[in-house]
Each structure stands twice: as C-alpha cells, then as structure tokens.
Protein backbone atom coordinates (compact mmCIF):
# COMPACT_ATOMS: atom_id res chain seq x y z
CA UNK A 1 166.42 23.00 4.34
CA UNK A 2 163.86 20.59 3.82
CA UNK A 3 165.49 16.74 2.24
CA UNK A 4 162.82 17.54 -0.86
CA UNK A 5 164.31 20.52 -1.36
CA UNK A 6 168.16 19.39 -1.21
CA UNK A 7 166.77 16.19 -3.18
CA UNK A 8 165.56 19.13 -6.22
CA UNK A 9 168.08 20.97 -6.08
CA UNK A 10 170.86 18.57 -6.27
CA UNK A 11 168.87 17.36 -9.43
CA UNK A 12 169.02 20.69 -10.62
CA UNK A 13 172.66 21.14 -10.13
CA UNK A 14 173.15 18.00 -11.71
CA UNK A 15 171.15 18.97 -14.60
CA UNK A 16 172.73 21.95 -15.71
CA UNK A 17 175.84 20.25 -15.00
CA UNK A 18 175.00 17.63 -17.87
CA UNK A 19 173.68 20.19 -19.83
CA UNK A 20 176.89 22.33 -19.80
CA UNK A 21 178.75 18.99 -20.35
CA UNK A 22 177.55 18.04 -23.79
CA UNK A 23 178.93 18.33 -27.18
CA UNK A 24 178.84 21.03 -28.94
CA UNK A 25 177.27 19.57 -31.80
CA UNK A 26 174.63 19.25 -29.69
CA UNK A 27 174.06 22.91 -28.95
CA UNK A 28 174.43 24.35 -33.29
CA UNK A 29 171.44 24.98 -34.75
CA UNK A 30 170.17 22.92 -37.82
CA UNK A 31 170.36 25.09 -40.96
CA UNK A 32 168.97 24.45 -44.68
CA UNK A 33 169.58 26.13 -48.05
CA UNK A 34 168.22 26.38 -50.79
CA UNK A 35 169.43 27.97 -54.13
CA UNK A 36 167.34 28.85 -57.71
CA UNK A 37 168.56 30.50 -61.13
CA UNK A 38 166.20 33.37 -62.30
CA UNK A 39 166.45 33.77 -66.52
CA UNK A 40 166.24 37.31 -67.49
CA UNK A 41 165.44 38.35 -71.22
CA UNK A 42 165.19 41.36 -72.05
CA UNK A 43 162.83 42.97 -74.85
CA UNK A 44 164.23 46.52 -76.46
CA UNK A 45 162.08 48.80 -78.51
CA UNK A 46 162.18 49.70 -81.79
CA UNK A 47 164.09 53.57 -81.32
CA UNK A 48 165.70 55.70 -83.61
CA UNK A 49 167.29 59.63 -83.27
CA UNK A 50 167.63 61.80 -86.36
CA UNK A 51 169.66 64.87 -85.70
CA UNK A 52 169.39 67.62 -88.53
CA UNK A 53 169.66 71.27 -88.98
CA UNK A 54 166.91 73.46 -87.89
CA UNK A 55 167.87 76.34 -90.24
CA UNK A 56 170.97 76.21 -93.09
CA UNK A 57 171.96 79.42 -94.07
CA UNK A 58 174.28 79.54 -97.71
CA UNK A 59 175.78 82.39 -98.26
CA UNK A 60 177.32 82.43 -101.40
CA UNK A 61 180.14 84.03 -103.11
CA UNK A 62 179.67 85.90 -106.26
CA UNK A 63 180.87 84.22 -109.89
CA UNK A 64 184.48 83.55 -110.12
CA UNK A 65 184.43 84.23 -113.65
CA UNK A 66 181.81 85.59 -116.39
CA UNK A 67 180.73 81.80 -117.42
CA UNK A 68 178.04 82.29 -114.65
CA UNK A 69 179.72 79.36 -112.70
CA UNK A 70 179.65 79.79 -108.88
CA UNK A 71 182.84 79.69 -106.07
CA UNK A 72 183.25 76.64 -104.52
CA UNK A 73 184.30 78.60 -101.41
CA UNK A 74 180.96 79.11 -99.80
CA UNK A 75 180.35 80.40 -96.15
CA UNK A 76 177.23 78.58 -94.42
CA UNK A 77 175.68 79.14 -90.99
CA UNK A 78 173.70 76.85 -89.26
CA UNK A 79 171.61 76.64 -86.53
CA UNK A 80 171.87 72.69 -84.63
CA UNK A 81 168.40 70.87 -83.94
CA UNK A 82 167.82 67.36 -82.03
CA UNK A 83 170.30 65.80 -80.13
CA UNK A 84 173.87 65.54 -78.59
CA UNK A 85 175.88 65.32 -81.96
CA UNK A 86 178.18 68.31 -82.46
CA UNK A 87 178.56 68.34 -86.17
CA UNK A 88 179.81 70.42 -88.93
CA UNK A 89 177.77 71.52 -92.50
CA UNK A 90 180.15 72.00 -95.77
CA UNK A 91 178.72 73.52 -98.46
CA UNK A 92 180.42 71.69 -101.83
CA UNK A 93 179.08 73.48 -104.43
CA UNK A 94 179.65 71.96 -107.80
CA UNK A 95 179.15 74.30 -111.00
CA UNK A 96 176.78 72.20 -113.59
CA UNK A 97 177.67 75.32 -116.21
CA UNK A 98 175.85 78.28 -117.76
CA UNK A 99 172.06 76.84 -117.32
CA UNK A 100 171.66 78.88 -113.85
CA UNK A 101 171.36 75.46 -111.81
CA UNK A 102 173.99 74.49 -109.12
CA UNK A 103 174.38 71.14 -107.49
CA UNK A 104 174.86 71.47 -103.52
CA UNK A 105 176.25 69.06 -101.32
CA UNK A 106 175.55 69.79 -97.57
CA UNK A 107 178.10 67.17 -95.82
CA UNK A 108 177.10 65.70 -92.44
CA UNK A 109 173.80 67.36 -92.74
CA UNK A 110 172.17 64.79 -91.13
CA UNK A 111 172.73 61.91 -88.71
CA UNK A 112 170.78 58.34 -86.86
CA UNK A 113 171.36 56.73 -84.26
CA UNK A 114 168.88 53.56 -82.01
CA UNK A 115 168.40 50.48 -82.30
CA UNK A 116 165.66 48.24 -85.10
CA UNK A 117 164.58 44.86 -85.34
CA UNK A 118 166.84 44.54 -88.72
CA UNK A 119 170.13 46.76 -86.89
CA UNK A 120 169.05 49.20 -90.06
CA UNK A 121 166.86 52.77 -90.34
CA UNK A 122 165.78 54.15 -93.74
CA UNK A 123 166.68 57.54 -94.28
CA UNK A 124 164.78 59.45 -96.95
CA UNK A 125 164.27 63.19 -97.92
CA UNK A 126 161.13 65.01 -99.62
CA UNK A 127 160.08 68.40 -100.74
CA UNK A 128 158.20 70.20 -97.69
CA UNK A 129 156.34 72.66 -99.88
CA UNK A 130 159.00 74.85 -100.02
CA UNK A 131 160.52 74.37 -103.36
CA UNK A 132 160.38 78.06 -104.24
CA UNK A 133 163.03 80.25 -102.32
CA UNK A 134 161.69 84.32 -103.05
CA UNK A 135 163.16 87.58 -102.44
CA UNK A 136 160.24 90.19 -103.88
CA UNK A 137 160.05 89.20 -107.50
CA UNK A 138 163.44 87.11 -107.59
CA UNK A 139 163.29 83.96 -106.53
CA UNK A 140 165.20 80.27 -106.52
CA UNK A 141 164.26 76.84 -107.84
CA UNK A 142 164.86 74.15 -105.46
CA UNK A 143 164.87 70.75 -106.36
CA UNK A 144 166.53 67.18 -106.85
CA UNK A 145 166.64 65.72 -103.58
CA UNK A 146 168.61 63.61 -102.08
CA UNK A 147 170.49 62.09 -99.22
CA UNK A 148 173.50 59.99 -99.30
CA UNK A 149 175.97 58.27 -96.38
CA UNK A 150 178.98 56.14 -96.55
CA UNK A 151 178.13 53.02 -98.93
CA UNK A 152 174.77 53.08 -98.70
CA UNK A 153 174.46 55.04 -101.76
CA UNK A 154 172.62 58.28 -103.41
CA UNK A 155 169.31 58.50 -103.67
CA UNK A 156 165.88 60.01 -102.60
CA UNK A 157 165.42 56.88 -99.73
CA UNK A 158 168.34 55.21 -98.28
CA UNK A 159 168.98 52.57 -95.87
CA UNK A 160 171.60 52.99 -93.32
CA UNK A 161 173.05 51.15 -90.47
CA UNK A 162 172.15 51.72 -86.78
CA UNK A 163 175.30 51.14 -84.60
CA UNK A 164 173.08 51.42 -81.16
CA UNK A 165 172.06 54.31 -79.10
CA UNK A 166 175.61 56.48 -78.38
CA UNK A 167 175.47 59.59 -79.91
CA UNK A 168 179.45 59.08 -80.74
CA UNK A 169 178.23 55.95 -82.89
CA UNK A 170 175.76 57.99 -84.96
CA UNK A 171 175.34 57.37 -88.71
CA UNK A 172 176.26 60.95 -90.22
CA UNK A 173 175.40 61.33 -93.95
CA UNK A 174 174.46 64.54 -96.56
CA UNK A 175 171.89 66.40 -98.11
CA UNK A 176 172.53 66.58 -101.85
CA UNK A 177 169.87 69.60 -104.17
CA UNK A 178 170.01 71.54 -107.24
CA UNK A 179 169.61 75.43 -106.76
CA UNK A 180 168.11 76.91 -109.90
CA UNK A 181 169.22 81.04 -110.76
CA UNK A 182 167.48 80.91 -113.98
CA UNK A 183 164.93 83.05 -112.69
CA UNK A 184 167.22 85.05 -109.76
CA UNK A 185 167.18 88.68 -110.76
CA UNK A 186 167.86 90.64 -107.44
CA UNK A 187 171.35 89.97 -104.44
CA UNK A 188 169.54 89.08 -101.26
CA UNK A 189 168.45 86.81 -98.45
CA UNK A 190 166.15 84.63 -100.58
CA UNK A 191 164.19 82.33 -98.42
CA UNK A 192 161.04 80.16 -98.32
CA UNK A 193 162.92 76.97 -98.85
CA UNK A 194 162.77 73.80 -97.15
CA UNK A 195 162.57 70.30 -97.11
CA UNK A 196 161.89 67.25 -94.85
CA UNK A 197 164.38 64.01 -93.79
CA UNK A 198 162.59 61.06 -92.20
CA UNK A 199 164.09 58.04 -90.57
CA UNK A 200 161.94 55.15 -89.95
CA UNK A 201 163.04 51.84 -88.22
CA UNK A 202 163.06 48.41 -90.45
C-alpha cells in the first residue's frame, strides 16, 4: 500500500470515528409546527313533516235513544300516510241535539315535526271540495273545520311548536268538523268527503 493511500485512509478512519463520536443532538432532525383553529357554522333549512291520515273511515253506531242523538262509542279505521309516527285516531263524537248535525273530534289526527326560522309551523285545515259525502240520493253535510293541539288553541289556522326533526318529538294535534244528517235518508258507506291540512314554516 501506497503512503497516499494509508495517508486517506487513516483520514477516513478518523473521520467516521469523529463522526460516530458526536452528540446526539447533533444527529436529531430539526422539526417545526404549526397549529390553526378552523370556525365552522352551520346553516339549516327551513323543513317541516306533516303526518296525516290518508283515508278515515267512521263507522258509526246507530241512535242510543229516539232524540236522534248519536253513540259516543264509535269504531273508526284508518289508513296511516307520511312518516314514521305510529299514531292512534279517536272518534269523540259529541251530540249537538235533534238538528241532524254532530260535532266530531278526530284526536291525534294529525302531527309536525322540522325545524323554522321562528322554532314554530302553522297548521291550518280547509275544505278540499269535498264537503258533500253521497250515498245515491242520501248524502252528508260536512263542514266547520278545524284543527286544534295542546295550547295553541281551536281554530281554522293554528300555530304550533316545532321541537326539531325526531319523529318521537312530533307535535300531534286533532281534526275537529260538524257532520250534518239533515238530509241522510239511506244506512250506508257515504263517501265523497274530504278535506286538506297544511303546515307551512314561520
């Protein structure tokens, strides 16, 4: 071996030597950091549910007694429309006396649920062009409409609270109508009836 090569390799040697030698601060890499808060707002929509009945079917019970007044012990079937609420339809049917018209209650016929910019839905009911129920020349008068729920009243347009979008926090509130027999001549299925509920965010 050549004395240029001992003379490089000895400085090699002694290199690696130094190198292996030094702290260990001296080998850690430099690290940085850097943090930053994001804000997050969220904007919800205006959203409400109404659940209602797609069909009601009364059946009623004949006269109790011969002052024309009708049994409070009605049977009603109905057929559930719009949404996850599992609810149940009474019938209260209040006799008003001999004039043929009866007042009908139809509890929990009816029920909201969302969210508004006021925390509060209207809830109002109309006449869908079907004020008239018919069986061939017999028919049924069908009027007085209106919905009620809780404190917020009775009345053809209510407001209601919204408690948010669970269907176990739903509003639930009735349909309230007069029934008029004056002109009811035949026992039957008379039918034709109907009318309309509309919620509508505030």
């Amino acid at each position: 071996m050549t004395i240029d090569k001992k003379i490089r390799s000895l400085a090699l040697g002694t290199a690696l030597l130094g190198a292996y030698c030094l702290p260990v601060s001296a080998h850690a890499a430099a690290t940085t950091a850097q943090s930053g808060t994001s804000n997050i707002s969220v904007a919800t929509p205006a959203f409400v549910v109404l659940s209602y009945y797609d069909t009601i079917n009364l059946t009623l019970s004949a006269p109790t007694s011969g002052d024309g007044k009708v049994s409070t012990a009605q049977g009603v079937n109905v057929s559930w429309n719009g949404g996850q609420d599992t609810q149940t339809v009474d019938a209260a049917i209040t006799a008003t006396g001999g004039n043929g018209v009866t007042s009908i209650k139809l509890q929990n016929a009816w029920s909201v649920r969302g969210i508004s910019p006021s925390g509060t839905v209207t809830v109002a009911i109309d006449s869908a062009s079907g004020d008239t129920l018919t069986y061939d020349t017999s028919t049924i008068g069908m009027s007085g409409y209106t919905v009620s729920s809780g404190t917020a009243g009775t009345a053809a347009s209510i407001t209601a609270p919204l408690a948010g979008l669970s269907s176990d926090k739903s509003t639930k509130g009735d349909v309230n109508l007069d029934l008029n027999f004056s002109r009811t001549t035949k026992s039957g299925t008379h039918t034709g009836g109907k009318f309309q509920i509309t919620a509508t965010t505030i």
